[in-house]
C-alpha atoms as a PDB file:
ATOM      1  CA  UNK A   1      30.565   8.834   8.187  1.00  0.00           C
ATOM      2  CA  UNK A   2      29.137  11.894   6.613  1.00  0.00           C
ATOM      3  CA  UNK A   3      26.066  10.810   6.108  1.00  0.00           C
ATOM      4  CA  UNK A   4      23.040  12.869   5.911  1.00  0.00           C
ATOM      5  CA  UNK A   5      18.963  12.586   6.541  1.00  0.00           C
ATOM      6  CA  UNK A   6      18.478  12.388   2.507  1.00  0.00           C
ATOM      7  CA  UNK A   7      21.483  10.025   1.907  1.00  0.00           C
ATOM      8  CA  UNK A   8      19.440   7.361   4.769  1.00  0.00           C
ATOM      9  CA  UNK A   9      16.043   8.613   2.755  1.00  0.00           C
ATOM     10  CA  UNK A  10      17.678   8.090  -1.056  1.00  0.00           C
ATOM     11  CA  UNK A  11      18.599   4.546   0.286  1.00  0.00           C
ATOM     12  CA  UNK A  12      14.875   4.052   1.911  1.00  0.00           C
ATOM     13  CA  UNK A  13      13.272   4.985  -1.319  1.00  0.00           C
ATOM     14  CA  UNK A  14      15.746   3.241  -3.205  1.00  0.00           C
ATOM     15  CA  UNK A  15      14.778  -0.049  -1.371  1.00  0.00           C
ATOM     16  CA  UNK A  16      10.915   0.486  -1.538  1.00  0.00           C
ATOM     17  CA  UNK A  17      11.766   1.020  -5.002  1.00  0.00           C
ATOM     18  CA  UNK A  18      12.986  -2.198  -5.965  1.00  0.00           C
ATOM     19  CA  UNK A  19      11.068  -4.488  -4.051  1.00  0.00           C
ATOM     20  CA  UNK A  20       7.930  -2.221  -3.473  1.00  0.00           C
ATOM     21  CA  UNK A  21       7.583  -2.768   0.565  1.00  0.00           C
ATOM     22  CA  UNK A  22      10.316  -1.578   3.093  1.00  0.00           C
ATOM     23  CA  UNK A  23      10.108  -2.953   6.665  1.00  0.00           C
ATOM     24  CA  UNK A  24      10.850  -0.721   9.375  1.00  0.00           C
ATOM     25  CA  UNK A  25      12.754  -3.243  11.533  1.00  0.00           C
ATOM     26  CA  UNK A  26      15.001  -4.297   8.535  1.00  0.00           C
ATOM     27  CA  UNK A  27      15.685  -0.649   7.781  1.00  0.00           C
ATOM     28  CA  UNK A  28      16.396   0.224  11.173  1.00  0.00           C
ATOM     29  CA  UNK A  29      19.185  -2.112  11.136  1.00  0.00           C
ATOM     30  CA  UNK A  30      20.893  -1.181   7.821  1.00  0.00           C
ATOM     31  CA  UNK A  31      20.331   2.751   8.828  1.00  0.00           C
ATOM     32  CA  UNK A  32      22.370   1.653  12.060  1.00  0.00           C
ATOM     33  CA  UNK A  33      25.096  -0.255  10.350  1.00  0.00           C
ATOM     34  CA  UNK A  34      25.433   1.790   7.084  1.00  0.00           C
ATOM     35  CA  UNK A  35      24.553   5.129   8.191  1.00  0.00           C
ATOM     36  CA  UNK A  36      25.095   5.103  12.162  1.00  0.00           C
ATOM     37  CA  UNK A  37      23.084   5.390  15.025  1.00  0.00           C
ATOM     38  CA  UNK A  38      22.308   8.827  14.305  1.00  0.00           C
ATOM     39  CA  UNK A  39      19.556   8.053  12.488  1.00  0.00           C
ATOM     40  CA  UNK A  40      17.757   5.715  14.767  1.00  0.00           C
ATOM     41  CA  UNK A  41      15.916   6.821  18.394  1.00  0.00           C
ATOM     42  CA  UNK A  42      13.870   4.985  20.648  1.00  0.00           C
ATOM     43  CA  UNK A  43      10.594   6.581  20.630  1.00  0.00           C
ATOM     44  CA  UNK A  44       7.993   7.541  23.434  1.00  0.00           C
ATOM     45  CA  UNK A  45       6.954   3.561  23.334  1.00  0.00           C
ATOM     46  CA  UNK A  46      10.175   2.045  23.598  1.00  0.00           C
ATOM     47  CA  UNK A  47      10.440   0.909  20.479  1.00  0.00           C
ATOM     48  CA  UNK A  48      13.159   2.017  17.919  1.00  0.00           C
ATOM     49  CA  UNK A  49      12.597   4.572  15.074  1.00  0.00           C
ATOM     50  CA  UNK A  50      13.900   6.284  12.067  1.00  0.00           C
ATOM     51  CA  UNK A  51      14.728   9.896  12.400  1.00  0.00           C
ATOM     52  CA  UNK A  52      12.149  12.188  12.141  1.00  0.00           C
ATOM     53  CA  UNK A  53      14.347  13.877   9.714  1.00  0.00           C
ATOM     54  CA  UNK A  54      14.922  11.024   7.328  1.00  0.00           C
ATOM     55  CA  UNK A  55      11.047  10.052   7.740  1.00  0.00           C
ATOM     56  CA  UNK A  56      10.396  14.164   5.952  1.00  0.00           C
ATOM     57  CA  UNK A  57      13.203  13.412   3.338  1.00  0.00           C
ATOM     58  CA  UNK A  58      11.398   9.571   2.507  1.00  0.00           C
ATOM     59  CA  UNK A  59       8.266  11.461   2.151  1.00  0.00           C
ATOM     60  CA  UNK A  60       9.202  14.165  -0.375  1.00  0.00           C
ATOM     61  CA  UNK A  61      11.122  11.890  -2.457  1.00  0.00           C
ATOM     62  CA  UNK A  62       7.719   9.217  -2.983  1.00  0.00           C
ATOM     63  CA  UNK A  63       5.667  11.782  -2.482  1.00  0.00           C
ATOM     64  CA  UNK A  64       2.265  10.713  -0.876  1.00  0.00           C
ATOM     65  CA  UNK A  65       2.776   7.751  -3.059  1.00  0.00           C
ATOM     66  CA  UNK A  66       3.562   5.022  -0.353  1.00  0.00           C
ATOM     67  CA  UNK A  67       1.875   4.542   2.712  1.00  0.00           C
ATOM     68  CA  UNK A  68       2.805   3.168   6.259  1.00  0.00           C
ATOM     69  CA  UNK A  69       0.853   0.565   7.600  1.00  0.00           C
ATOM     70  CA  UNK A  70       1.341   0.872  11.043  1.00  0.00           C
ATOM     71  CA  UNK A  71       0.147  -2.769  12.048  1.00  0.00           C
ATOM     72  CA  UNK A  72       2.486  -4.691   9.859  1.00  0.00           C
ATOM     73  CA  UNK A  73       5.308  -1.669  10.493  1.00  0.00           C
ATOM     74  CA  UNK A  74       6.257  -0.958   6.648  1.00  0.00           C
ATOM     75  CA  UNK A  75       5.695   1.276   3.723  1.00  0.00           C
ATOM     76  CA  UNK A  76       4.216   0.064   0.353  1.00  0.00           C
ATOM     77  CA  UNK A  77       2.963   1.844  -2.964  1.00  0.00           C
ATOM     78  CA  UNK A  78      -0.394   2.918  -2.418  1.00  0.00           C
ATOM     79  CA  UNK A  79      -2.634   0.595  -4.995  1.00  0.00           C
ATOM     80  CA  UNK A  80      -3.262   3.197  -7.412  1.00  0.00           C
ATOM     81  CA  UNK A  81       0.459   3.309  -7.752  1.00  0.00           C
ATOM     82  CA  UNK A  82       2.595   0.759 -10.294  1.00  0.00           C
ATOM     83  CA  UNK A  83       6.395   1.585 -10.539  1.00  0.00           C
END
């Protein structure tokens, strides 16, 4: 696989895209199948993450435009935001 950080992102936004939410747990498993292990760590918490390096990529390519919620553990448009 020669996948790279903005190939994981392009599918990430891709996905918010369409349905306009992206859950990190459901993502973390397509990253690992589709993309490899790679781009997944367990962080300091023990839970399992997306690259930090895919995370940057995400961000540039909605730019500010989606937001984490870090209760529910997914992005979504921020309201002021209709795609």
């Amino acid at each position: 696989m020669n996948n790279s950080a903005e190939d994981v992102a392009a599918w990430m936004f891709g996905e918010l895209r369409n349905a306009g939410i992206l859950y990190q747990a459901a993502a973390i498993e397509h990253i690992k199948t589709h993309f490899g292990e790679r781009f997944v760590y367990v962080n300091e918490n023990g839970n399992a993450s997306i690259d930090k390096e895919v995370k940057k990529a995400f961000k540039k390519l909605h730019g500010g435009k989606a937001a984490w919620d870090r209760d529910a553990f997914y992005w979504g448009w921020t309201s002021a935001i209709k795609l």
